[in-house]
C-alpha atoms as a PDB file:
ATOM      1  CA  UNK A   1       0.000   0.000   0.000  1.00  0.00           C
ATOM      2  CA  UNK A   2       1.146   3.525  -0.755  1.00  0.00           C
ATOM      3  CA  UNK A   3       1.870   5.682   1.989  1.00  0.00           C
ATOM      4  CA  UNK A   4      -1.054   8.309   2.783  1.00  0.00           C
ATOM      5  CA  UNK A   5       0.862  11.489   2.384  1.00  0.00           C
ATOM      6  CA  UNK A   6      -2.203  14.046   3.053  1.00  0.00           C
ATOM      7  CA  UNK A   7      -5.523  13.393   5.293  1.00  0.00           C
ATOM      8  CA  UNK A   8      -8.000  15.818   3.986  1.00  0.00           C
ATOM      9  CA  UNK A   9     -10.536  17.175   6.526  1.00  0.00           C
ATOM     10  CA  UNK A  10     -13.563  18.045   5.460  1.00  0.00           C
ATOM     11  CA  UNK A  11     -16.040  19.541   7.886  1.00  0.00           C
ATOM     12  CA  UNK A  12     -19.561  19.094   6.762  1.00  0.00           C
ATOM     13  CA  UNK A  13     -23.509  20.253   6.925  1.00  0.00           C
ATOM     14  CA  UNK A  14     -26.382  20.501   4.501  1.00  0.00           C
ATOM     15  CA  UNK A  15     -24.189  22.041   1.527  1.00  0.00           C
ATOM     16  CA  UNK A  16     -25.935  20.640  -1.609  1.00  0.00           C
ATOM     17  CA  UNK A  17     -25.640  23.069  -3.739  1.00  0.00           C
ATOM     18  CA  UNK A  18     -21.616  23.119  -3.408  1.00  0.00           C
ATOM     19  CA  UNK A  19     -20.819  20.106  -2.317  1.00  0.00           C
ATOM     20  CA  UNK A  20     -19.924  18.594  -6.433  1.00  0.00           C
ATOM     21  CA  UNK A  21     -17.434  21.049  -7.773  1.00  0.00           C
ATOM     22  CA  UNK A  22     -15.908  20.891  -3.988  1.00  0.00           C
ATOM     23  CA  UNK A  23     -15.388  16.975  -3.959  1.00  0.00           C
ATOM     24  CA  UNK A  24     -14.475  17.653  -7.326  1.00  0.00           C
ATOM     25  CA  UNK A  25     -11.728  19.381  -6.887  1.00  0.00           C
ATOM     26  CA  UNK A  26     -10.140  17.112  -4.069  1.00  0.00           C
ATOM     27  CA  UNK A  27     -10.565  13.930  -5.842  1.00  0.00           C
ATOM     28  CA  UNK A  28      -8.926  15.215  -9.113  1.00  0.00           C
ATOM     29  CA  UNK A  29      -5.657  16.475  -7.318  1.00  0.00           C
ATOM     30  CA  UNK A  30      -2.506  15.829  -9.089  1.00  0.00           C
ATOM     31  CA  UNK A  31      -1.224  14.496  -5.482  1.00  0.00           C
ATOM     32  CA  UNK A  32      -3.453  11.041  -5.493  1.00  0.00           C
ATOM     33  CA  UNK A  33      -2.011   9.703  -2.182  1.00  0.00           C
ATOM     34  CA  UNK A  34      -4.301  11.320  -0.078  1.00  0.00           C
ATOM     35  CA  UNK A  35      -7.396  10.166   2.201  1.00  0.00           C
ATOM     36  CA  UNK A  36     -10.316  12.283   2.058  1.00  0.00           C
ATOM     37  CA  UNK A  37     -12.323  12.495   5.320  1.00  0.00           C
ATOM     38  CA  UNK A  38     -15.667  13.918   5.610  1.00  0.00           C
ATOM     39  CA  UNK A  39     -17.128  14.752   8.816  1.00  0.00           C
ATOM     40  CA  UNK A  40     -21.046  15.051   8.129  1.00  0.00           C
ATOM     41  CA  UNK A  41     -22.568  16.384  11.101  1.00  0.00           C
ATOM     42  CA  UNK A  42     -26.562  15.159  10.161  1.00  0.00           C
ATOM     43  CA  UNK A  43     -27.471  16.887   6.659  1.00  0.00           C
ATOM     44  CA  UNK A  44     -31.052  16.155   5.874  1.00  0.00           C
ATOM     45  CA  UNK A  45     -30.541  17.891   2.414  1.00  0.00           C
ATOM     46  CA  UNK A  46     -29.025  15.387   0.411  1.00  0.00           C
ATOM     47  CA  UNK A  47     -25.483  16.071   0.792  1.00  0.00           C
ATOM     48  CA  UNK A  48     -25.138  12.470   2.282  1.00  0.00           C
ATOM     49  CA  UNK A  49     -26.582  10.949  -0.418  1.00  0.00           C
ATOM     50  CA  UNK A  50     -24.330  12.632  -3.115  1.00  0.00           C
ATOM     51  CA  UNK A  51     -21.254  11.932  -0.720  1.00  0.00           C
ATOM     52  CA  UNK A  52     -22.461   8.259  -0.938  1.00  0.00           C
ATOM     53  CA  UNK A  53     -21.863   8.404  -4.655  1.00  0.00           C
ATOM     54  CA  UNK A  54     -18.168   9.484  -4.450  1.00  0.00           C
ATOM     55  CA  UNK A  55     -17.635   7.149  -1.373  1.00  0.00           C
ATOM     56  CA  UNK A  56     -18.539   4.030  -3.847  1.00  0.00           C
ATOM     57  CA  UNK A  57     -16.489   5.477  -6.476  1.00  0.00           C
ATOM     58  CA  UNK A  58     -13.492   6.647  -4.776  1.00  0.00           C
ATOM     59  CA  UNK A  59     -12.005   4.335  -2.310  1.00  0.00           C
ATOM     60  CA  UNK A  60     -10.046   7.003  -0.731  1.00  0.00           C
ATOM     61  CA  UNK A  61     -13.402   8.765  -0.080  1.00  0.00           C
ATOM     62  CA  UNK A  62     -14.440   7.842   3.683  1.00  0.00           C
ATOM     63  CA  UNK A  63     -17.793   9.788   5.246  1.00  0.00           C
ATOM     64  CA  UNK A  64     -18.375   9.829   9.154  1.00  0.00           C
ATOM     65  CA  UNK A  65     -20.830  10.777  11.097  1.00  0.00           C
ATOM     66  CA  UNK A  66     -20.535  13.312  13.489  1.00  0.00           C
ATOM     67  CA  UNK A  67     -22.966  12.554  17.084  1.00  0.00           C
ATOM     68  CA  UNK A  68     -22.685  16.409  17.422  1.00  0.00           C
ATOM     69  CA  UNK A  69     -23.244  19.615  15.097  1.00  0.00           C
ATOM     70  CA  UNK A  70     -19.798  20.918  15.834  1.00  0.00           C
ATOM     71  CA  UNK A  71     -17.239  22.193  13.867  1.00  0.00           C
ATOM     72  CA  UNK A  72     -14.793  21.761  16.414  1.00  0.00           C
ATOM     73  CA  UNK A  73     -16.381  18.524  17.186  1.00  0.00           C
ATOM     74  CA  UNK A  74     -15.884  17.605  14.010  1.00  0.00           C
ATOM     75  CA  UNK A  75     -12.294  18.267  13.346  1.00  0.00           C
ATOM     76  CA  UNK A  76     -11.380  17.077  16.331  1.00  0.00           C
ATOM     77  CA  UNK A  77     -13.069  13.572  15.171  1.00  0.00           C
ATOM     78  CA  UNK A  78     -10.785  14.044  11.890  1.00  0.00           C
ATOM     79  CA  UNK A  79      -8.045  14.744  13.129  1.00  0.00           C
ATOM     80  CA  UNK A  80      -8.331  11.429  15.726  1.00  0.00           C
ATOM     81  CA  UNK A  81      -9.395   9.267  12.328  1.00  0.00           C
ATOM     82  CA  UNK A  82      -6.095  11.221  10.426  1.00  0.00           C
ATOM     83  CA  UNK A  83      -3.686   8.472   8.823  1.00  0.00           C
ATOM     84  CA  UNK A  84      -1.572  10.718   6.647  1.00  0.00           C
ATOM     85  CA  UNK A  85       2.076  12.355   7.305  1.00  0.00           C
ATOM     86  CA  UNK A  86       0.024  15.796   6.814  1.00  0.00           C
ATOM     87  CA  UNK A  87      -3.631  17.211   7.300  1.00  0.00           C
ATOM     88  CA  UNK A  88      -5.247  19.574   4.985  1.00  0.00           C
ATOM     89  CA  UNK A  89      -8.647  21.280   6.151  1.00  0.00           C
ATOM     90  CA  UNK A  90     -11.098  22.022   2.661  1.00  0.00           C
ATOM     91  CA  UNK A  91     -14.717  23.776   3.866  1.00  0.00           C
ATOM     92  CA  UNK A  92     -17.097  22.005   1.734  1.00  0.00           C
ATOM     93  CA  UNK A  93     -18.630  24.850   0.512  1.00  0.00           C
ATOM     94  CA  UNK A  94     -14.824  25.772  -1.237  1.00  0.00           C
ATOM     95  CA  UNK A  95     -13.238  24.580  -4.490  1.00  0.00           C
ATOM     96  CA  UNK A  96      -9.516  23.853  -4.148  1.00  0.00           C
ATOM     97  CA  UNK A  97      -6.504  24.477  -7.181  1.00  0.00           C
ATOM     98  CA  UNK A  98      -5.718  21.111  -8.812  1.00  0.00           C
ATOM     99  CA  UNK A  99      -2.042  21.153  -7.145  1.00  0.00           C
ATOM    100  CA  UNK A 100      -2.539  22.132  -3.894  1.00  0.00           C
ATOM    101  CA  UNK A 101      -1.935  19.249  -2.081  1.00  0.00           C
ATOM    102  CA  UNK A 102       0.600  18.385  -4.394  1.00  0.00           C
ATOM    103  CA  UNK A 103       2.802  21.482  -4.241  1.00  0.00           C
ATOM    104  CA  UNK A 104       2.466  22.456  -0.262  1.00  0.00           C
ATOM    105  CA  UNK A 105       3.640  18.464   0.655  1.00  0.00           C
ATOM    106  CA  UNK A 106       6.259  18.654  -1.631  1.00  0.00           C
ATOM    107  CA  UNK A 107       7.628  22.133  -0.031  1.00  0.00           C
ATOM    108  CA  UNK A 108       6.480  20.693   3.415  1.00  0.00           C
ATOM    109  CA  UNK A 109       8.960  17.415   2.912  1.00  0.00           C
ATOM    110  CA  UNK A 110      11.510  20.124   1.529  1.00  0.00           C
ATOM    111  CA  UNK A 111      11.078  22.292   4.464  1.00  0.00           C
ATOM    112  CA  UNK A 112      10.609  19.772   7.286  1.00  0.00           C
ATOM    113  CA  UNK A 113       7.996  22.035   8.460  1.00  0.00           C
ATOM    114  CA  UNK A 114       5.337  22.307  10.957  1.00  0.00           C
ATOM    115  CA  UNK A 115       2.823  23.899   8.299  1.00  0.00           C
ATOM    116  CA  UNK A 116       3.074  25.148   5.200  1.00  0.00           C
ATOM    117  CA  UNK A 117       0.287  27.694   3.162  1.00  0.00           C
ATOM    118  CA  UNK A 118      -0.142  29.224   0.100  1.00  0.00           C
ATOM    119  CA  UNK A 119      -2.551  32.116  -1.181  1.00  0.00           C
ATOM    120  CA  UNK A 120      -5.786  31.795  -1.737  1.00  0.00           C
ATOM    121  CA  UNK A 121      -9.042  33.887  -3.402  1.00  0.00           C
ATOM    122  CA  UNK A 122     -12.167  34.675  -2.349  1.00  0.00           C
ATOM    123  CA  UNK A 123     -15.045  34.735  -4.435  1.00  0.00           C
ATOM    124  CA  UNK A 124     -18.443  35.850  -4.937  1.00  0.00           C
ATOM    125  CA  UNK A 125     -20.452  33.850  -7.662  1.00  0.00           C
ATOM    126  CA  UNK A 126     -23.036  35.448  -8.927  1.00  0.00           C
ATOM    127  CA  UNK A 127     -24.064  33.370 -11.673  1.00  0.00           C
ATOM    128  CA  UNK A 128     -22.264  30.994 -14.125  1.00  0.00           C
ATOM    129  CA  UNK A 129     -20.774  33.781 -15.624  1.00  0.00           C
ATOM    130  CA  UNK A 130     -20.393  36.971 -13.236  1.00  0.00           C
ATOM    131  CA  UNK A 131     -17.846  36.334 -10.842  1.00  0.00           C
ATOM    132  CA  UNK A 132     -16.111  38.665  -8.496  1.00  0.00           C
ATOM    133  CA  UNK A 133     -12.493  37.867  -7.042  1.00  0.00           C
ATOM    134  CA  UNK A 134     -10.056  39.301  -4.173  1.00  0.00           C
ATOM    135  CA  UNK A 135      -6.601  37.950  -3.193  1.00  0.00           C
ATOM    136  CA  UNK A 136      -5.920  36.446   0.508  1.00  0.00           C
ATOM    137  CA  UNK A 137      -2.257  36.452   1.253  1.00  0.00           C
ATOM    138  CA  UNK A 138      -1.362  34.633   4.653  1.00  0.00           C
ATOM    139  CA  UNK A 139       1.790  36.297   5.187  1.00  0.00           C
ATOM    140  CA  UNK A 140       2.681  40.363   4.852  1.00  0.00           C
ATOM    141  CA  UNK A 141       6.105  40.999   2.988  1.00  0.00           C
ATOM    142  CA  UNK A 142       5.690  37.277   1.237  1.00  0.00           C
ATOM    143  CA  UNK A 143       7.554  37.821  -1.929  1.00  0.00           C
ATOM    144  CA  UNK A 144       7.628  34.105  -3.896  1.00  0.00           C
ATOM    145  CA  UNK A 145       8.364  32.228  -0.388  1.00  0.00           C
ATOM    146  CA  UNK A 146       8.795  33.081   3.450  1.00  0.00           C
ATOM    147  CA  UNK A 147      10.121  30.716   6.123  1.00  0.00           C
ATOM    148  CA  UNK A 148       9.354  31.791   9.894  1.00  0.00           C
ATOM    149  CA  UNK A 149       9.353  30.392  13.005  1.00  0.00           C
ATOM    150  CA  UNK A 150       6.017  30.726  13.948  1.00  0.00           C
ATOM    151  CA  UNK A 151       5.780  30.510  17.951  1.00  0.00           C
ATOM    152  CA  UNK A 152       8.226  33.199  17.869  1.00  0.00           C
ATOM    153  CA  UNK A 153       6.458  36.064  15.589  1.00  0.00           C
ATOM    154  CA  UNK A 154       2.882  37.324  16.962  1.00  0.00           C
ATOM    155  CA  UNK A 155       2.284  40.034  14.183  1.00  0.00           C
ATOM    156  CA  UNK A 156       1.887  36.586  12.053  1.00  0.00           C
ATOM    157  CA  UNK A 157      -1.471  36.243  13.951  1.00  0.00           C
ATOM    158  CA  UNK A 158      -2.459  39.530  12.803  1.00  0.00           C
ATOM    159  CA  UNK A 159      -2.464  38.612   9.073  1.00  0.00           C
ATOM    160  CA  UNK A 160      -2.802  34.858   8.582  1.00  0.00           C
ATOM    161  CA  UNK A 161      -6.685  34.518   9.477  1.00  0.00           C
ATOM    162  CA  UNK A 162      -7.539  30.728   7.875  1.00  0.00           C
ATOM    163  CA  UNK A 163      -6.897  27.086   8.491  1.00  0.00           C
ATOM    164  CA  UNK A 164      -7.808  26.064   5.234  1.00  0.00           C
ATOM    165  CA  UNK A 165      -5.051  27.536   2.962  1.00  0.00           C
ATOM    166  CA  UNK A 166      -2.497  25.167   4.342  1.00  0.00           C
ATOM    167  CA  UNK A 167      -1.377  21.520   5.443  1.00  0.00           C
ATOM    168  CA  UNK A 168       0.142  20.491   8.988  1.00  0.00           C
ATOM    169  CA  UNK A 169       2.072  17.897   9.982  1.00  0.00           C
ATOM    170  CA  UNK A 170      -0.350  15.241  11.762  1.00  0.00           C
ATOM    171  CA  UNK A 171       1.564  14.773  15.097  1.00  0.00           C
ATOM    172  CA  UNK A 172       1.477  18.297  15.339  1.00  0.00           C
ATOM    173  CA  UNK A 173      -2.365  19.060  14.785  1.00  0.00           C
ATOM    174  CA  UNK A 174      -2.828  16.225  17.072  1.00  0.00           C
ATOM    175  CA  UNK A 175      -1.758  18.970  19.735  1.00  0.00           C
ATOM    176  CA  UNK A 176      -4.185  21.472  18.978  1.00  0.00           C
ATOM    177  CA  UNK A 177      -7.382  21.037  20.273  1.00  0.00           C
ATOM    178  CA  UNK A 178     -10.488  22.739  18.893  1.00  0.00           C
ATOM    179  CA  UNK A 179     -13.207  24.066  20.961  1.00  0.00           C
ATOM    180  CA  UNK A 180     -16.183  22.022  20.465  1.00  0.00           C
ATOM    181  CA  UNK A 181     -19.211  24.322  20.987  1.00  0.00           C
ATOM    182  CA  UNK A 182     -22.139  24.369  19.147  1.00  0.00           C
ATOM    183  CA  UNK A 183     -22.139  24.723  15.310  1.00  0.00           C
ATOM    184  CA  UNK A 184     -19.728  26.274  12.881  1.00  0.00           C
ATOM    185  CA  UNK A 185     -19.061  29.027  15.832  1.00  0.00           C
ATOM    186  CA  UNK A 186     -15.562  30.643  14.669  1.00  0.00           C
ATOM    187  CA  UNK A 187     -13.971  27.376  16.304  1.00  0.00           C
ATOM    188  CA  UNK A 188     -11.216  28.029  13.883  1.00  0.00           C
ATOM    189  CA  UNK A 189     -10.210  31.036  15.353  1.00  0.00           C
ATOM    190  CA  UNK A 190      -8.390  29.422  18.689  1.00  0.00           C
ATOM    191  CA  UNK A 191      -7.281  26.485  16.701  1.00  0.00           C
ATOM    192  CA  UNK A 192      -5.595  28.813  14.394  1.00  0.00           C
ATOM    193  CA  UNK A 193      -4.334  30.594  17.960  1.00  0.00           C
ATOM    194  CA  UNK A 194      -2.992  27.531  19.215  1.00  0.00           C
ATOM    195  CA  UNK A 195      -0.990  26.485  15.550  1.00  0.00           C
ATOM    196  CA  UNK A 196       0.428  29.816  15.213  1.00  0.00           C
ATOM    197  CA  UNK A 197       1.670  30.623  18.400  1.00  0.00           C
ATOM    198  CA  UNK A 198       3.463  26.754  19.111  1.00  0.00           C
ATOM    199  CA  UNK A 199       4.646  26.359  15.364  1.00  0.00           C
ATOM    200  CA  UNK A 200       8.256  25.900  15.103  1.00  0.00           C
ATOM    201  CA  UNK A 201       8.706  25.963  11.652  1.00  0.00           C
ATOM    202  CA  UNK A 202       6.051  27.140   9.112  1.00  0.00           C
ATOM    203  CA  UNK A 203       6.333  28.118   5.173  1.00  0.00           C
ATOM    204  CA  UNK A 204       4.358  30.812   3.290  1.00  0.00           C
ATOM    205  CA  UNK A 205       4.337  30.425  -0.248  1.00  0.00           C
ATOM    206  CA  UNK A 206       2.986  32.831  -3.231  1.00  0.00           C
ATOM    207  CA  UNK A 207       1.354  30.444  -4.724  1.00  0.00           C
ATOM    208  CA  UNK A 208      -2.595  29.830  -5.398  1.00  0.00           C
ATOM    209  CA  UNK A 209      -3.932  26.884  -3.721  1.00  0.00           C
ATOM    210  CA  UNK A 210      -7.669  27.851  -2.350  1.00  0.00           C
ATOM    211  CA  UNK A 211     -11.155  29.293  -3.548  1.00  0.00           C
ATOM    212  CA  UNK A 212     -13.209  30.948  -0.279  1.00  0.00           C
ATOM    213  CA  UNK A 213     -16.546  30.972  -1.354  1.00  0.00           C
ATOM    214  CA  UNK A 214     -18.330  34.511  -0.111  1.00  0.00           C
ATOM    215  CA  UNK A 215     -21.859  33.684  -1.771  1.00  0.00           C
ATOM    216  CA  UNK A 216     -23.118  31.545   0.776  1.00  0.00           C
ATOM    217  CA  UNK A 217     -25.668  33.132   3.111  1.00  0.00           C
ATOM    218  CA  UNK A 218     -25.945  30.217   5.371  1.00  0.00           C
ATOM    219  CA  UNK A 219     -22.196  30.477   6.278  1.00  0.00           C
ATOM    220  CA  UNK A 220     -21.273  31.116  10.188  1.00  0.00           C
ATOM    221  CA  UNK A 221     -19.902  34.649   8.927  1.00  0.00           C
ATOM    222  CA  UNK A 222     -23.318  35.899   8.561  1.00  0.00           C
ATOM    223  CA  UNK A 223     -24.881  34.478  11.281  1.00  0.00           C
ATOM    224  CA  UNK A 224     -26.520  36.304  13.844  1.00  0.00           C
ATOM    225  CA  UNK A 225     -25.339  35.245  16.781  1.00  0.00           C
ATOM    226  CA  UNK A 226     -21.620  35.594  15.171  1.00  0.00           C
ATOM    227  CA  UNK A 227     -20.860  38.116  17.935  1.00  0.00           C
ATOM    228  CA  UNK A 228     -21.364  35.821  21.058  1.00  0.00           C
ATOM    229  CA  UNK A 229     -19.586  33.058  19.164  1.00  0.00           C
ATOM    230  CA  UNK A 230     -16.298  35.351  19.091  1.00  0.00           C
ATOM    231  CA  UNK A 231     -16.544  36.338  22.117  1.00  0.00           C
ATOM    232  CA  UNK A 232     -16.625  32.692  23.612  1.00  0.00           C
ATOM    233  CA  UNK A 233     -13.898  31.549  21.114  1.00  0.00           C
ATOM    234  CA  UNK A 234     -11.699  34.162  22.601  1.00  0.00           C
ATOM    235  CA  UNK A 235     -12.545  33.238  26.101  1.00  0.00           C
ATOM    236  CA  UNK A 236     -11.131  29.548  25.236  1.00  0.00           C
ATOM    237  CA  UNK A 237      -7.847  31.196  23.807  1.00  0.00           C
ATOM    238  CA  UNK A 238      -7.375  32.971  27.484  1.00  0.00           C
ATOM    239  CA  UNK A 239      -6.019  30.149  28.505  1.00  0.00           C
ATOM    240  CA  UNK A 240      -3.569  29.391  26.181  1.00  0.00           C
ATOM    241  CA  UNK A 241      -2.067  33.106  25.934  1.00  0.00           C
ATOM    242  CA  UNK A 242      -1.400  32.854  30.062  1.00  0.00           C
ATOM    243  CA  UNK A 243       1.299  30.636  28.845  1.00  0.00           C
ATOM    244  CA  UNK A 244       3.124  32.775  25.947  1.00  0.00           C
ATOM    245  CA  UNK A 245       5.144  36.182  25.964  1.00  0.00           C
ATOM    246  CA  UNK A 246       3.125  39.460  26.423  1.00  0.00           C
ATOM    247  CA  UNK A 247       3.744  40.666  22.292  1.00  0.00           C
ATOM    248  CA  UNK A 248       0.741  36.978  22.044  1.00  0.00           C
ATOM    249  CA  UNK A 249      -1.159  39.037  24.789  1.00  0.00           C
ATOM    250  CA  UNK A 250      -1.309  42.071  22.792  1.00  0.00           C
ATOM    251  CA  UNK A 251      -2.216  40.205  19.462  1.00  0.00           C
ATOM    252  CA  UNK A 252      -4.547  38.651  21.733  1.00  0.00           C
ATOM    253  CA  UNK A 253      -6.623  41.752  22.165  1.00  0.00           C
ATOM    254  CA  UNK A 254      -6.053  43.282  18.662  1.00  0.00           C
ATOM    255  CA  UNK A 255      -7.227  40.002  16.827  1.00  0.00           C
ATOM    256  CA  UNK A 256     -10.088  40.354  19.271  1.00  0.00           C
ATOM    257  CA  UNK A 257     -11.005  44.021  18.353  1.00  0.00           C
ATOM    258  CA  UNK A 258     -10.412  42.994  14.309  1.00  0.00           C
ATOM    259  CA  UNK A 259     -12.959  40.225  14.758  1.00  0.00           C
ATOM    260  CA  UNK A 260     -15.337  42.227  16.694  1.00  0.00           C
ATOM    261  CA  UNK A 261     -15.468  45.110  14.119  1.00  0.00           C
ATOM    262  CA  UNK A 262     -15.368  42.583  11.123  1.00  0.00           C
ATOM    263  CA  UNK A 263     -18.858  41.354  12.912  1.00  0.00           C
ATOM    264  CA  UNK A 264     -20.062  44.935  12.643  1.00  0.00           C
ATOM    265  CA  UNK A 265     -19.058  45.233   9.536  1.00  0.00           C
ATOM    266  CA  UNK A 266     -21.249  42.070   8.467  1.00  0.00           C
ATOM    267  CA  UNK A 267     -24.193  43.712  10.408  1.00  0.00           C
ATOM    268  CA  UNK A 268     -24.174  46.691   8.369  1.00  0.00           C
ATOM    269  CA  UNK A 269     -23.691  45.203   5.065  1.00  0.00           C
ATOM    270  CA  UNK A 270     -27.075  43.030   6.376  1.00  0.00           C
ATOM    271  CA  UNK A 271     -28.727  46.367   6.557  1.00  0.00           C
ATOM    272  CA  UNK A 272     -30.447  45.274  10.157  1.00  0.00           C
ATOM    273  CA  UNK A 273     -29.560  45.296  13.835  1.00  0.00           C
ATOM    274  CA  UNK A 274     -28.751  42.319  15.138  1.00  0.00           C
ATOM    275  CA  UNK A 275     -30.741  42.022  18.487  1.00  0.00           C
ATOM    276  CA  UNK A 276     -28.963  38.580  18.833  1.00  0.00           C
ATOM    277  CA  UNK A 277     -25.046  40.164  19.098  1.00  0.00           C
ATOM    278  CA  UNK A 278     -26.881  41.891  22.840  1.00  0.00           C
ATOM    279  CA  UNK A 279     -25.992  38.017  24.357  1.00  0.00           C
END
């Protein structure tokens, strides 16, 4: 048996309408030793029935069920199921670039690193035709490739917002541990904490790998309770920025403020008031 060189995690919940050209795009990466994971928390929308499909056609396909509706949950389940040297994280409401997986394992082995991203796009589809693109770049000052030691730069909190855009070694994502409240609650953002600030080695790379989808209205970023979801994800990081030098504290509370106007921001583009973000 080949070895399984990426496990790709892929958190999931009533996605029909995206869930094709996203399995798509994982199954048809030029890197073919990979093991694709998908955490389906109960969709009643057919989702599960269209992951059945690529499941009997794609033995490297493997669908579990998740007992709770929880992202963290979820990739915490993933992560414990994990065979491969690296883990890759692809939101099922995404499309990925053909040689993603290929290109960040090969600089990962290259690197010996802890992580390793590329740069990504986000998108707003507005039909098959009108389409609307903006670059996401991980790392300030990037030029075609960056090397840092992670756990030892804060500001790199302050610009490299995503899990997705990257792959991490297994044995270390089996150290970070994702809060498992209830739904797709911003869990990512003390995961993402916890990578960043214990990361001995990571690589940034100028190079495409990821498609963030903007379009979809039932995504956690324009939920209504988004607001008391940040606020508990950032009460779950308190404990791990006790342990770390005061420049983590003060990204800490900057990330914080960031997050909490980026809410407001969401809010007005809504065109309502939230009476929910009052919790």
């Amino acid at each position: 048996d080949s070895v399984i060189k990426v496990s790709v995690i892929m958190p999931c919940l009533n996605v029909v309408n995206y869930i094709k050209p996203c399995m798509d795009s994982v199954i048809c990466q030029a890197l073919s030793d990979i093991e694709i994971l998908v955490i389906d928390a109960g969709s009643v929308d057919g989702t599960l029935e269209i992951l059945s499909e690529y499941e009997k056609k794609d033995s490297r396909v493997h669908v579990i069920r998740s007992e709770k509706q929880s992202y963290g949950y979820q990739m915490n389940l993933g992560i414990a199921h994990a065979m491969g040297e690296y883990i890759g994280i692809v939101e099922t409401d995404d499309v990925i670039q053909p040689d993603m997986f290929a290109v960040l394992y090969d600089e990962a082995i290259c690197e010996n690193a802890d992580y390793v991203k590329g740069i990504s796009e986000g998108f707003f589809q507005k039909s098959e035709d009108i389409e609307w693109r903006f670059p996401i770049t991980p790392c300030r000052d990037l030029g075609n490739k960056r090397v840092v030691v992670p756990k030892e730069s804060p500001e790199l909190s302050l610009s490299d917002s995503f899990l997705w855009n990257g792959i991490y070694r297994k044995e270390f994502m089996q150290t970070i541990v994702f809060n498992e409240t209830a739904g797709a609650a911003f869990q990512d953002i003390g995961a993402l904490f916890q990578i960043v600030s214990s990361a001995n080695k990571g690589v940034y790379l100028n190079h495409l790998v990821y498609n963030y989808r903007q379009d979809n209205s039932s995504a956690s970023s324009y939920n209504k309770k988004s607001f008391s979801y940040v606020a508990v994800e950032y009460q779950y990081i308190e404990q791990f920025v006790k342990r770390l030098s005061s420049g983590w504290e003060e990204v800490y509370f900057l990330k914080m403020a960031g997050h909490s106007i980026d809410r407001l921001r969401f809010m007005a583009a809504s065109g309502e008031y939230w009476e929910e973000s009052r919790t």
